[in-house]
PDB file of N, CA and C in Angstrom:
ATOM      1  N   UNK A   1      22.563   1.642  24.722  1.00  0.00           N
ATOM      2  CA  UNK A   1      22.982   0.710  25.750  1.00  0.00           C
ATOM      3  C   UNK A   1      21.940  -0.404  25.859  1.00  0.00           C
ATOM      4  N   UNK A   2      22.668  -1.556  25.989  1.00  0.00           N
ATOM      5  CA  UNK A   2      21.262  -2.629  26.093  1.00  0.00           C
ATOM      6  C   UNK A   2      20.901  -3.176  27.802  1.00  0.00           C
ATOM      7  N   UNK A   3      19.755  -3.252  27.303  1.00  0.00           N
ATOM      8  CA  UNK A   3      19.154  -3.550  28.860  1.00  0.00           C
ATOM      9  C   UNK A   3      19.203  -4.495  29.596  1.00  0.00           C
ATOM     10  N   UNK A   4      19.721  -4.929  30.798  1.00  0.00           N
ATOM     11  CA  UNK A   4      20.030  -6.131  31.335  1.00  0.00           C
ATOM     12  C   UNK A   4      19.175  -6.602  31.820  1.00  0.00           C
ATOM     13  N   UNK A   5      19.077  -8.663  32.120  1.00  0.00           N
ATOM     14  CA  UNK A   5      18.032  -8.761  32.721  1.00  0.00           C
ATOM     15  C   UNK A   5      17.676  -8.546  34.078  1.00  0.00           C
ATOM     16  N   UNK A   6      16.800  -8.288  34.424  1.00  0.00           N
ATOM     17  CA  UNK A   6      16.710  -8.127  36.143  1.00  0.00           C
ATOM     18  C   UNK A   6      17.381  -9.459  37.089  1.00  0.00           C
ATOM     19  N   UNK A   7      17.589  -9.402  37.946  1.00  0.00           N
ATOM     20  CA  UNK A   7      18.000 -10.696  39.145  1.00  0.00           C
ATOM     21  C   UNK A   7      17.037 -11.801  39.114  1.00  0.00           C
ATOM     22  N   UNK A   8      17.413 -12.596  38.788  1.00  0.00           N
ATOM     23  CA  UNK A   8      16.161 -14.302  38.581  1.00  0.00           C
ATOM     24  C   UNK A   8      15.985 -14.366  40.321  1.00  0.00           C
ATOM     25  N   UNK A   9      16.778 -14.284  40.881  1.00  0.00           N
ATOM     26  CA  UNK A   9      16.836 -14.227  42.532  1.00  0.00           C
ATOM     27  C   UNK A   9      15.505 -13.525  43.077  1.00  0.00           C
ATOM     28  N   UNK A  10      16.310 -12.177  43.126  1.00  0.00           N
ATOM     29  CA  UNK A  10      15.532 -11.460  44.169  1.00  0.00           C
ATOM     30  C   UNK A  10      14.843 -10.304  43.482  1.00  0.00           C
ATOM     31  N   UNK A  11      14.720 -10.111  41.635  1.00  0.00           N
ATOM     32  CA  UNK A  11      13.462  -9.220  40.727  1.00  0.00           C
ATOM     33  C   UNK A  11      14.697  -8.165  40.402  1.00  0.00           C
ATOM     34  N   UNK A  12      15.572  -7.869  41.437  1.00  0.00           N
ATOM     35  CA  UNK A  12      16.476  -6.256  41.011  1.00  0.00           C
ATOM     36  C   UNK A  12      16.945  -5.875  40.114  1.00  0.00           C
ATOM     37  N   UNK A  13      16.587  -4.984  39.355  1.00  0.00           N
ATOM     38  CA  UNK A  13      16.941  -4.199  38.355  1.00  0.00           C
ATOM     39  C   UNK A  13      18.307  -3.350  38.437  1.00  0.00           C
ATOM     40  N   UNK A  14      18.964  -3.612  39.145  1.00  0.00           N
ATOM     41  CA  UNK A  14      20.413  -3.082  39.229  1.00  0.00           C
ATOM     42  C   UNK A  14      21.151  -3.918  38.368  1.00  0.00           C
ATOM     43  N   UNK A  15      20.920  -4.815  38.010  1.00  0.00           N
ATOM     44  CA  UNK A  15      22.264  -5.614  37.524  1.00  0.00           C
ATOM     45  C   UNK A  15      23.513  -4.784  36.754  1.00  0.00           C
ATOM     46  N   UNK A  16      24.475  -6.031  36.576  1.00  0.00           N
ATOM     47  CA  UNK A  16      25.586  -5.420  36.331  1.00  0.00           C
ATOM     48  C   UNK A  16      26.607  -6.010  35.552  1.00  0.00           C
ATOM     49  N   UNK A  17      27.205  -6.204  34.737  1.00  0.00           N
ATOM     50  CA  UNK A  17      28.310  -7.361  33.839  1.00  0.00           C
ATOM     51  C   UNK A  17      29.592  -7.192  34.914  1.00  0.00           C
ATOM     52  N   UNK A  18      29.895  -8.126  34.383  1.00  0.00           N
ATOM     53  CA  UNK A  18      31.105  -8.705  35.291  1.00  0.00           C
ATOM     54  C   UNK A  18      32.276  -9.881  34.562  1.00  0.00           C
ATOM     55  N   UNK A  19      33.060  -9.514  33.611  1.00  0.00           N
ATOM     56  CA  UNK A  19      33.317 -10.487  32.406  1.00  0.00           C
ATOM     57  C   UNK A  19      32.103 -11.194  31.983  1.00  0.00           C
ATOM     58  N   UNK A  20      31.914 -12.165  31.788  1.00  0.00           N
ATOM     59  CA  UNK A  20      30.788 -12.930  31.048  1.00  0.00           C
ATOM     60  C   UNK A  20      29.717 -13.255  32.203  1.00  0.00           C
ATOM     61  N   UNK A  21      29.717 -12.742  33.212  1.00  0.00           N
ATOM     62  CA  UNK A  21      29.090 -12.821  33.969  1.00  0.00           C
ATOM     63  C   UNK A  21      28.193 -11.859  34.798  1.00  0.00           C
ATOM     64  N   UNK A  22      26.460 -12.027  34.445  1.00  0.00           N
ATOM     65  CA  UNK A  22      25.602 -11.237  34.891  1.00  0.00           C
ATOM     66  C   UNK A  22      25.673 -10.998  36.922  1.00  0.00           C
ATOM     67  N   UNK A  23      25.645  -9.851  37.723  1.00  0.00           N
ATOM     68  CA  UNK A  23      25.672 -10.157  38.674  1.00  0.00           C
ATOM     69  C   UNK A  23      24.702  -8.693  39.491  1.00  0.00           C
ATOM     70  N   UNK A  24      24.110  -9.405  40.693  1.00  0.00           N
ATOM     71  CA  UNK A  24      22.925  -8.535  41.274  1.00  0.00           C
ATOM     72  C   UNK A  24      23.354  -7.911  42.407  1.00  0.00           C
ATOM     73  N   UNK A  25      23.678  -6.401  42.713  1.00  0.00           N
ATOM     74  CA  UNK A  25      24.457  -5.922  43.566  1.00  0.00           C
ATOM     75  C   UNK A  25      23.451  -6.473  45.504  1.00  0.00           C
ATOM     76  N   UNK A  26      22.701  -6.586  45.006  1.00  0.00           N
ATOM     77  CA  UNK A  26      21.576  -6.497  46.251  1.00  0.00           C
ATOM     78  C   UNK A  26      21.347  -7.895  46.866  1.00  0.00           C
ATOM     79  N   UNK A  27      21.950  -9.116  46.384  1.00  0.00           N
ATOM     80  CA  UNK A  27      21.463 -10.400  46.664  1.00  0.00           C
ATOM     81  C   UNK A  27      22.836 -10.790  46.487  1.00  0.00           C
ATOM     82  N   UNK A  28      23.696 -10.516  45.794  1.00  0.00           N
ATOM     83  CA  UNK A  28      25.074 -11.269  45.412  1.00  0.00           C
ATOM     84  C   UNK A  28      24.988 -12.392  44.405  1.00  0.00           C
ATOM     85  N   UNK A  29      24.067 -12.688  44.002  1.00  0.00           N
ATOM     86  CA  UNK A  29      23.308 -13.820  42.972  1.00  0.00           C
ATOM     87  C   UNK A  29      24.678 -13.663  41.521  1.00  0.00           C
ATOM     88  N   UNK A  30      24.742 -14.039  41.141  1.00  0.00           N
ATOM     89  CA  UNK A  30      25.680 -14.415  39.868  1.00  0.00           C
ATOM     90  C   UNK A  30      25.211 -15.572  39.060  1.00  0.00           C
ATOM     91  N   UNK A  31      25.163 -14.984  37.885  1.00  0.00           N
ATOM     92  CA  UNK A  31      24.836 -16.073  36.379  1.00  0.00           C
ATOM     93  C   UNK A  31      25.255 -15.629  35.149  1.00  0.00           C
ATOM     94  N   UNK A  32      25.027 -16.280  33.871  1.00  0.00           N
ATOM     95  CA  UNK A  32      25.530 -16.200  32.882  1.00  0.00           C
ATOM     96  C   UNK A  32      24.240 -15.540  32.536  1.00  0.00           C
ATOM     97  N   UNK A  33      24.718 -15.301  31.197  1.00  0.00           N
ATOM     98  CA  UNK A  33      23.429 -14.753  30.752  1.00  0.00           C
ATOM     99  C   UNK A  33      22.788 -15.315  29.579  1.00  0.00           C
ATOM    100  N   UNK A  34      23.207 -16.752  29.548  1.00  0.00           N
ATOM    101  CA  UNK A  34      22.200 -17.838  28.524  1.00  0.00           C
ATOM    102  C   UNK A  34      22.364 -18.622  29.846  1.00  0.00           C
ATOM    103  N   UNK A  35      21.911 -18.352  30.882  1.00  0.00           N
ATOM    104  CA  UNK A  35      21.633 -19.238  32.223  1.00  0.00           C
ATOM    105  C   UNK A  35      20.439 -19.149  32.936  1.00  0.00           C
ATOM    106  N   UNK A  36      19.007 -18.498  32.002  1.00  0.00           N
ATOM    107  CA  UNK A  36      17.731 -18.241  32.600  1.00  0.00           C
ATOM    108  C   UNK A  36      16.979 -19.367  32.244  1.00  0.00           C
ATOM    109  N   UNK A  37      17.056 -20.464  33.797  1.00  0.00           N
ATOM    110  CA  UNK A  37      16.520 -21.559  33.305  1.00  0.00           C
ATOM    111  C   UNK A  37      14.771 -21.208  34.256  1.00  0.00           C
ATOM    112  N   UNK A  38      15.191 -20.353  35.340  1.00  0.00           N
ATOM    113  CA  UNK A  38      14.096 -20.074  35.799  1.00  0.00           C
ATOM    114  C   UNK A  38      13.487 -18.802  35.056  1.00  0.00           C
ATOM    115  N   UNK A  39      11.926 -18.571  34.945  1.00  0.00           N
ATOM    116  CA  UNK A  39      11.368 -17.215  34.449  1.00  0.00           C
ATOM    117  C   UNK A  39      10.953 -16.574  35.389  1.00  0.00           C
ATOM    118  N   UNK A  40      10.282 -15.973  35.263  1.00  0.00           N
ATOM    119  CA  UNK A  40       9.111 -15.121  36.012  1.00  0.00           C
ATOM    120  C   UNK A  40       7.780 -16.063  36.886  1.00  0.00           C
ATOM    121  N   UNK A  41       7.009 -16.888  35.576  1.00  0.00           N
ATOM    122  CA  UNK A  41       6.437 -17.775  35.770  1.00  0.00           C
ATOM    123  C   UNK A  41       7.258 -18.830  36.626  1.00  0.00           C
ATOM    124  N   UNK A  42       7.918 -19.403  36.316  1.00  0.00           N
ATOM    125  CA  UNK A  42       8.562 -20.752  36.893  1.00  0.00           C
ATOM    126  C   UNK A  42       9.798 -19.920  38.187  1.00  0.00           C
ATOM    127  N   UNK A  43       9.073 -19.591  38.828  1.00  0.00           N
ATOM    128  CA  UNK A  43       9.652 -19.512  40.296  1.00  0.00           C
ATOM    129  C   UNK A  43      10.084 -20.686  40.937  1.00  0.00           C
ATOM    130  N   UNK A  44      11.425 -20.735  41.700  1.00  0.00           N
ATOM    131  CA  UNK A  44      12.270 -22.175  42.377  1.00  0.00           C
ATOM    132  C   UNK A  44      11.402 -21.778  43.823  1.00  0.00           C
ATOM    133  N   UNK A  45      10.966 -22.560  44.722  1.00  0.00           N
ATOM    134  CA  UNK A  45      10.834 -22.382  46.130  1.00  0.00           C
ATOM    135  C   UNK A  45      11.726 -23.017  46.836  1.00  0.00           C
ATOM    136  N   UNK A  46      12.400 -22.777  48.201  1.00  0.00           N
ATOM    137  CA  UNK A  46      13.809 -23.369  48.328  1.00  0.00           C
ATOM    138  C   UNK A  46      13.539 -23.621  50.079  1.00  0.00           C
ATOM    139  N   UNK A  47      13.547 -24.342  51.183  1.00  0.00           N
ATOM    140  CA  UNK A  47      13.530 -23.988  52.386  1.00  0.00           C
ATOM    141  C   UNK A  47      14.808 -23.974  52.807  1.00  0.00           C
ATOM    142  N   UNK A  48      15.041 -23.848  53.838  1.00  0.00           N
ATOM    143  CA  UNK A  48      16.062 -23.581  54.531  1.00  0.00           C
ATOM    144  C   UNK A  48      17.223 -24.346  54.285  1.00  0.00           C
ATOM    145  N   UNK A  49      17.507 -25.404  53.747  1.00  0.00           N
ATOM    146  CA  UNK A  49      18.332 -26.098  53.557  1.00  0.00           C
ATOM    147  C   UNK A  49      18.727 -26.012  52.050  1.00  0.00           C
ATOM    148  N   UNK A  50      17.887 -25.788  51.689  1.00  0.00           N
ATOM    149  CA  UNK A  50      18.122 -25.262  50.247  1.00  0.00           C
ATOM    150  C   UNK A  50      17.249 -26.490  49.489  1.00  0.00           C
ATOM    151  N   UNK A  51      16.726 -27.386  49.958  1.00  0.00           N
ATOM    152  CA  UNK A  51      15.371 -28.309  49.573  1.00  0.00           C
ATOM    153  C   UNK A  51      14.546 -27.746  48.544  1.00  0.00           C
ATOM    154  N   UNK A  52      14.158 -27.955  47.312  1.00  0.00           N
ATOM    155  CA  UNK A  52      13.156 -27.794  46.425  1.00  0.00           C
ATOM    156  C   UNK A  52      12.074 -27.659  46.651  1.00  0.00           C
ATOM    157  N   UNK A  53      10.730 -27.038  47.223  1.00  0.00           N
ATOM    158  CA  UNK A  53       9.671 -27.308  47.749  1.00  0.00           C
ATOM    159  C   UNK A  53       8.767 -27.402  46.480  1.00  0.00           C
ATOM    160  N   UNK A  54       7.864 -27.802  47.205  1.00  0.00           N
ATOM    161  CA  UNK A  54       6.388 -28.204  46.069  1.00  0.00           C
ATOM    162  C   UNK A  54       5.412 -28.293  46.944  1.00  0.00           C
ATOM    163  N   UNK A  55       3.965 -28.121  46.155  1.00  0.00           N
ATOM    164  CA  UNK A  55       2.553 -28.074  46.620  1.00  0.00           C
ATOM    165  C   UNK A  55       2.507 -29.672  47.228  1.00  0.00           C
ATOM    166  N   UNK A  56       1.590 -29.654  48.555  1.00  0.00           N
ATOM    167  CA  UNK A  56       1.463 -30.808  49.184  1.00  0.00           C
ATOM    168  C   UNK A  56       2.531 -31.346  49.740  1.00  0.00           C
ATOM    169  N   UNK A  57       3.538 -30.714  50.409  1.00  0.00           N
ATOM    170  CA  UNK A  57       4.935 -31.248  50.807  1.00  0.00           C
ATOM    171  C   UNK A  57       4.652 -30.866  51.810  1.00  0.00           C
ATOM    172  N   UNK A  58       5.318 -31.685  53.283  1.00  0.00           N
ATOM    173  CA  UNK A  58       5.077 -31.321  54.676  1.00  0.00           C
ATOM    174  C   UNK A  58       6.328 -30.881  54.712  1.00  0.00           C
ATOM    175  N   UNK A  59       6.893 -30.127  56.001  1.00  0.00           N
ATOM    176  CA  UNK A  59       7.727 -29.553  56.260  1.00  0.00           C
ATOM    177  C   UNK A  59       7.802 -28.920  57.837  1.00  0.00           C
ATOM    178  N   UNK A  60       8.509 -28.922  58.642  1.00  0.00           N
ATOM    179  CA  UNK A  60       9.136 -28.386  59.797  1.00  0.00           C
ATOM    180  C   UNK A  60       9.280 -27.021  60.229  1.00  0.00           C
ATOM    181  N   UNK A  61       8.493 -26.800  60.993  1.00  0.00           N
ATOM    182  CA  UNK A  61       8.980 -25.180  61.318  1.00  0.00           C
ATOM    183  C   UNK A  61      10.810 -24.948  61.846  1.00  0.00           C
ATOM    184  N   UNK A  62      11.745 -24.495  61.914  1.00  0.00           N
ATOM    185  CA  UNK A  62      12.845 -24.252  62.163  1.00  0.00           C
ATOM    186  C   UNK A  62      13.307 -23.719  63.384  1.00  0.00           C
ATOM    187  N   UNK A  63      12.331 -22.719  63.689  1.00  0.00           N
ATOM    188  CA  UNK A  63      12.089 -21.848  64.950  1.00  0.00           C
ATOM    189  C   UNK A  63      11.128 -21.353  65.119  1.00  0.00           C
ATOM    190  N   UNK A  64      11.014 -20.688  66.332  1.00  0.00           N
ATOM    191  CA  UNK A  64       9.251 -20.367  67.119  1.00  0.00           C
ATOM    192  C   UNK A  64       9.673 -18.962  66.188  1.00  0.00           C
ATOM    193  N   UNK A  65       7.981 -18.983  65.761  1.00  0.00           N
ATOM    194  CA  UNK A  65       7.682 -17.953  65.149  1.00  0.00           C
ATOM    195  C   UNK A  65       6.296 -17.101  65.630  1.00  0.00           C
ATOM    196  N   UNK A  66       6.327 -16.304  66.077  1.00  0.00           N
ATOM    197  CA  UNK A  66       5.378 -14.960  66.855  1.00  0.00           C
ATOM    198  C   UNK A  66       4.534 -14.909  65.724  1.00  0.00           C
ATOM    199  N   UNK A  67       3.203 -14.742  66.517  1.00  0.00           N
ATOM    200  CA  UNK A  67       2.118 -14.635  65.629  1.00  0.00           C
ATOM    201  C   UNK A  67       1.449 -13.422  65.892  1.00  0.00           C
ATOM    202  N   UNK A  68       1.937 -12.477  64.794  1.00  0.00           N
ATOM    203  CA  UNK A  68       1.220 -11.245  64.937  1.00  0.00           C
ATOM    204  C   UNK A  68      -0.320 -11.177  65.412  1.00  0.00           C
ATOM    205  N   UNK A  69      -0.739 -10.075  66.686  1.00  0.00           N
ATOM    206  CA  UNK A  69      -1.720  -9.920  67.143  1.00  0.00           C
ATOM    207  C   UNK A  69      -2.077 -10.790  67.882  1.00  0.00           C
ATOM    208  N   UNK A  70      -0.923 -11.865  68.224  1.00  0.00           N
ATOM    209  CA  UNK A  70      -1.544 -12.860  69.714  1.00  0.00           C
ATOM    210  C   UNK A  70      -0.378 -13.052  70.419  1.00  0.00           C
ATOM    211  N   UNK A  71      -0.676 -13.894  71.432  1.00  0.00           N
ATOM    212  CA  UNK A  71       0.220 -13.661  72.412  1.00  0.00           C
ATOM    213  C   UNK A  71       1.280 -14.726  72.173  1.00  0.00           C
ATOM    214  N   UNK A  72       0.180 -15.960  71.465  1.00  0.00           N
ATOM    215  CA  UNK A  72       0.930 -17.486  71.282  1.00  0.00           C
ATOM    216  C   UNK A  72       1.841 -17.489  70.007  1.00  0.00           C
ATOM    217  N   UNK A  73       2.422 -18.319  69.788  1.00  0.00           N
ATOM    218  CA  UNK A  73       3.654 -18.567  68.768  1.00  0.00           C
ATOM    219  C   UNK A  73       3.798 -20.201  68.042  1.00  0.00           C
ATOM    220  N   UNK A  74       4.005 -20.078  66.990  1.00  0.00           N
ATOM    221  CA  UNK A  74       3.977 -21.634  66.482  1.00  0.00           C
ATOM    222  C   UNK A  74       5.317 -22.131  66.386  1.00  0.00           C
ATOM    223  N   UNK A  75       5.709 -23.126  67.361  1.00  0.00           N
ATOM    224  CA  UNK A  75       6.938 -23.314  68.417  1.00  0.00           C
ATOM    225  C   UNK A  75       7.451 -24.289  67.257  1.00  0.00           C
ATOM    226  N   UNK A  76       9.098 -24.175  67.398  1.00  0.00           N
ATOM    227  CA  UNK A  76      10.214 -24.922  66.597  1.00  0.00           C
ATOM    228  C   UNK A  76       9.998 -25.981  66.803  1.00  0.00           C
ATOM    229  N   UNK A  77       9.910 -27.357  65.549  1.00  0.00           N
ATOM    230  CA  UNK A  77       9.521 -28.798  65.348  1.00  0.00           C
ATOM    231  C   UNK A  77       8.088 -28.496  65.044  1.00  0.00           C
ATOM    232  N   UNK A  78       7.252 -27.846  64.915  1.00  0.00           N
ATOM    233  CA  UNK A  78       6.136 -28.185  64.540  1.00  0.00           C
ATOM    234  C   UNK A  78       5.673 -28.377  62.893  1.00  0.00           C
ATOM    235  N   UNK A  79       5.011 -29.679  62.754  1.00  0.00           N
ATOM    236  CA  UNK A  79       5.163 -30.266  61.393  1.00  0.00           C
ATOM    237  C   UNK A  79       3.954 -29.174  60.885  1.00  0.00           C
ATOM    238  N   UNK A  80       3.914 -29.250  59.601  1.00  0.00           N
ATOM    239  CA  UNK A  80       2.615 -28.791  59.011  1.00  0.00           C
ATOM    240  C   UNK A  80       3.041 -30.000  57.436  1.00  0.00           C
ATOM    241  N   UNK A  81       1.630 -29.785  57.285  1.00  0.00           N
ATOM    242  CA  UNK A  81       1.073 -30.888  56.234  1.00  0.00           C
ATOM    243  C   UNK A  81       0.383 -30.252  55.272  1.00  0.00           C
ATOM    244  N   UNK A  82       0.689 -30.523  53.739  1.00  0.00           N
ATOM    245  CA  UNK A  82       0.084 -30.358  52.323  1.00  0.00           C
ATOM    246  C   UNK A  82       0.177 -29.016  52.394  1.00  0.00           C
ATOM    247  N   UNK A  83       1.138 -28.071  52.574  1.00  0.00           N
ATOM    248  CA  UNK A  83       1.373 -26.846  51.882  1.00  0.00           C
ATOM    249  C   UNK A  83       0.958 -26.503  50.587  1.00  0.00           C
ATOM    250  N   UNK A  84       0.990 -25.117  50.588  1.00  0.00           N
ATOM    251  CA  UNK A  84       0.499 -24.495  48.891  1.00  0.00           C
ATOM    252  C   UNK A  84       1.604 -23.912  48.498  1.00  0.00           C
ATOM    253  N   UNK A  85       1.926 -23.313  47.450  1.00  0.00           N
ATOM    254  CA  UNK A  85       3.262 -22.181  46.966  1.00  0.00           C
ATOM    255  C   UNK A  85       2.389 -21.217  46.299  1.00  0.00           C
ATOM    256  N   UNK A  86       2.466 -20.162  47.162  1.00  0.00           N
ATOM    257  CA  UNK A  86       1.850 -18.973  46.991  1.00  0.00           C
ATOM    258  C   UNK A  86       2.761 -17.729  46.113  1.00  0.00           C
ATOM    259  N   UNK A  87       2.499 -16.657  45.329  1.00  0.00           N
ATOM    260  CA  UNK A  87       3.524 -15.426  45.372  1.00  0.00           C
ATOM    261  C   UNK A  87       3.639 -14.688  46.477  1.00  0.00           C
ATOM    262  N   UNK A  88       4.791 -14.184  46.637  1.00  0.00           N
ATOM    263  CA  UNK A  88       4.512 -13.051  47.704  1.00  0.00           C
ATOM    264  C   UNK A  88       5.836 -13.138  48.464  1.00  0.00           C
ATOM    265  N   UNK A  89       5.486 -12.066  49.367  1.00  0.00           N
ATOM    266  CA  UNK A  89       6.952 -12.399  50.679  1.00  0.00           C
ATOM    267  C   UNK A  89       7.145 -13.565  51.657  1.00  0.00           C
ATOM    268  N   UNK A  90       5.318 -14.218  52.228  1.00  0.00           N
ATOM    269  CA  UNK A  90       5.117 -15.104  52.906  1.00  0.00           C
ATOM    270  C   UNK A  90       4.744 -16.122  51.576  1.00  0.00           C
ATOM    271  N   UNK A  91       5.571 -16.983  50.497  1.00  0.00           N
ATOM    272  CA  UNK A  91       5.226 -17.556  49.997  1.00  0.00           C
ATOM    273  C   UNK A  91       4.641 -19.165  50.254  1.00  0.00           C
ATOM    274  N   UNK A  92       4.396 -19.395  51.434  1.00  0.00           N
ATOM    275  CA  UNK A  92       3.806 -20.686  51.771  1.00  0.00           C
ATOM    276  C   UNK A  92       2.472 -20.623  52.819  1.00  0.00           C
ATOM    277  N   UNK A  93       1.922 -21.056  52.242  1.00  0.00           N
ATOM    278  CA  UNK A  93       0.208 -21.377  52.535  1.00  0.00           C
ATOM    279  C   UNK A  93      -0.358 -22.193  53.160  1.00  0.00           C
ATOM    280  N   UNK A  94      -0.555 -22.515  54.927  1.00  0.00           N
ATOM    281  CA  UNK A  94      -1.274 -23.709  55.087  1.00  0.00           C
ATOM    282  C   UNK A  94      -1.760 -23.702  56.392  1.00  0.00           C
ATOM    283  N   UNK A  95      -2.148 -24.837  56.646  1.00  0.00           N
ATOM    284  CA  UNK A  95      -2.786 -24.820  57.754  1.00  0.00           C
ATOM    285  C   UNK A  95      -2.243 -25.563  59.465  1.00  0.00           C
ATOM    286  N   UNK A  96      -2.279 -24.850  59.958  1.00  0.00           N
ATOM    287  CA  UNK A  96      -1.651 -25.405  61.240  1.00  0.00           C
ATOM    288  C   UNK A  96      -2.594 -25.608  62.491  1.00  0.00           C
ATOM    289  N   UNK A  97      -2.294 -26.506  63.006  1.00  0.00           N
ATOM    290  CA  UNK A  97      -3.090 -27.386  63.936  1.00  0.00           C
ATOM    291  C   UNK A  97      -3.063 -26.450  65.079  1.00  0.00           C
ATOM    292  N   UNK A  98      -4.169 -26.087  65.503  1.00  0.00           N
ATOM    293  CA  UNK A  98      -4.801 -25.277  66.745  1.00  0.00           C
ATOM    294  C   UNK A  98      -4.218 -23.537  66.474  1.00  0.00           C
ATOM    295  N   UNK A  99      -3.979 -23.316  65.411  1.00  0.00           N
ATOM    296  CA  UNK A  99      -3.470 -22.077  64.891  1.00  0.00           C
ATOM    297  C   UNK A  99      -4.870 -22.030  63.658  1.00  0.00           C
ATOM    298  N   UNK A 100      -4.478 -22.479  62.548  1.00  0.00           N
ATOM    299  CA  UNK A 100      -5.561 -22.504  61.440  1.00  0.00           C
ATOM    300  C   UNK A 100      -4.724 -21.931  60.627  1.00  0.00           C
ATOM    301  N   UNK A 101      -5.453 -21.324  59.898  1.00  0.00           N
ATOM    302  CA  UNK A 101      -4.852 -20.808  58.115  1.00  0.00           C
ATOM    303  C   UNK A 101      -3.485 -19.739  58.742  1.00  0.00           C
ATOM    304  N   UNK A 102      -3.131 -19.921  57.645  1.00  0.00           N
ATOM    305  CA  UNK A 102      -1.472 -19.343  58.726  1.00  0.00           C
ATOM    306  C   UNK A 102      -0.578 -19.207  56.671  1.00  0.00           C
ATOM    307  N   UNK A 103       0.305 -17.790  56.771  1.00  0.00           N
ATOM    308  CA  UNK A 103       1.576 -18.075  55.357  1.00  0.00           C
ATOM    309  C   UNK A 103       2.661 -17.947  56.115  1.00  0.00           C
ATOM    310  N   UNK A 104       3.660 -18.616  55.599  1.00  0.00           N
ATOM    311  CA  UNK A 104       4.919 -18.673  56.565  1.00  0.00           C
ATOM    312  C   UNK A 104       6.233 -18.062  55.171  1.00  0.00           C
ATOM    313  N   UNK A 105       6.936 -18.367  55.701  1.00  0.00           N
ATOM    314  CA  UNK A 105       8.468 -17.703  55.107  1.00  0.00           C
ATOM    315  C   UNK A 105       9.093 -19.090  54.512  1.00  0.00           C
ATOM    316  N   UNK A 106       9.825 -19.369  53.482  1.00  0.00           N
ATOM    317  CA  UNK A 106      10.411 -20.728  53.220  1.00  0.00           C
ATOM    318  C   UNK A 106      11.417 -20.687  53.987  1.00  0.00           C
ATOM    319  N   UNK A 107      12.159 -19.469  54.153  1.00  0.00           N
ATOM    320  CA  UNK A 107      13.715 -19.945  55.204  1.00  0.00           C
ATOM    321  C   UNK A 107      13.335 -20.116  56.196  1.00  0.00           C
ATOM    322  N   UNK A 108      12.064 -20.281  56.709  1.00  0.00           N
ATOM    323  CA  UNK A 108      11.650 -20.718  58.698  1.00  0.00           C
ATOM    324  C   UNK A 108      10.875 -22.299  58.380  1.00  0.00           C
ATOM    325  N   UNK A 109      11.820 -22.772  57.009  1.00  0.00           N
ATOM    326  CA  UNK A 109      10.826 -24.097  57.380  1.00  0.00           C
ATOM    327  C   UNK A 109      11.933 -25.034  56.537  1.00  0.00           C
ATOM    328  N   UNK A 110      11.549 -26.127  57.100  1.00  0.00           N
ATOM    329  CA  UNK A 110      12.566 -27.365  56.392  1.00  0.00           C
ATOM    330  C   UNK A 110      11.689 -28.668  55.760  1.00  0.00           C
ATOM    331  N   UNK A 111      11.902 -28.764  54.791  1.00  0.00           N
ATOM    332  CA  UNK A 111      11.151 -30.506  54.380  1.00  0.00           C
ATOM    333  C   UNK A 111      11.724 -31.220  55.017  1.00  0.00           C
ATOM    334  N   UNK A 112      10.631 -32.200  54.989  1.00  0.00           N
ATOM    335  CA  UNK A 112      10.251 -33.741  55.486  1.00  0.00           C
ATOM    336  C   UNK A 112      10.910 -34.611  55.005  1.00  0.00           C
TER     337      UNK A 112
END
């Protein structure tokens, strides 16, 4: 049996054929399978709108977001400036004004 590729999406190793079409039971993601334009390396970052992100891009918080271990929260509209693209679950990196070093989520944020 040959081995399918994992989900370009969300890594899952479930995949599954579907006529000519590769599909990921866990994300709902669907592609072909001469359709791996993204790799491993070349990760898409996407915010909430579905916006392309990149290093040094400002962007919008979406909603107040609770800051573990304090009482305060970094409240919906608040801009942040020159982001990083990090790996991980919190893939964005930066710094926020009267907060400090802070990783956030791409779906709790919108470009500029």
């Amino acid at each position: 049996m040959t081995e399918l590729p994992h989900c370009p999406e969300c890594g899952s190793e479930y995949t599954y054929e579907d006529g000519n079409l590769l599909v990921c039971p866990e994300c709902a993601h669907e592609w072909t399978a001469g359709d791996q334009a993204t790799t491993e390396e070349e990760t898409v970052i996407r915010d909430a709108n579905g916006n392309v992100l990149s290093d040094g891009d400002t962007v919008t918080v979406i909603k107040d977001l609770k800051i573990k271990g304090s009482s305060s929260a970094v409240k919906q509209g608040t801009k942040v400036k020159n982001i990083r693209l990090v790996d991980g679950d919190h893939d964005i990196d930066c710094k926020i004004d009267g907060f400090g070093a802070m990783k956030l989520k791409s779906e709790f944020v919108k470009k500029i």
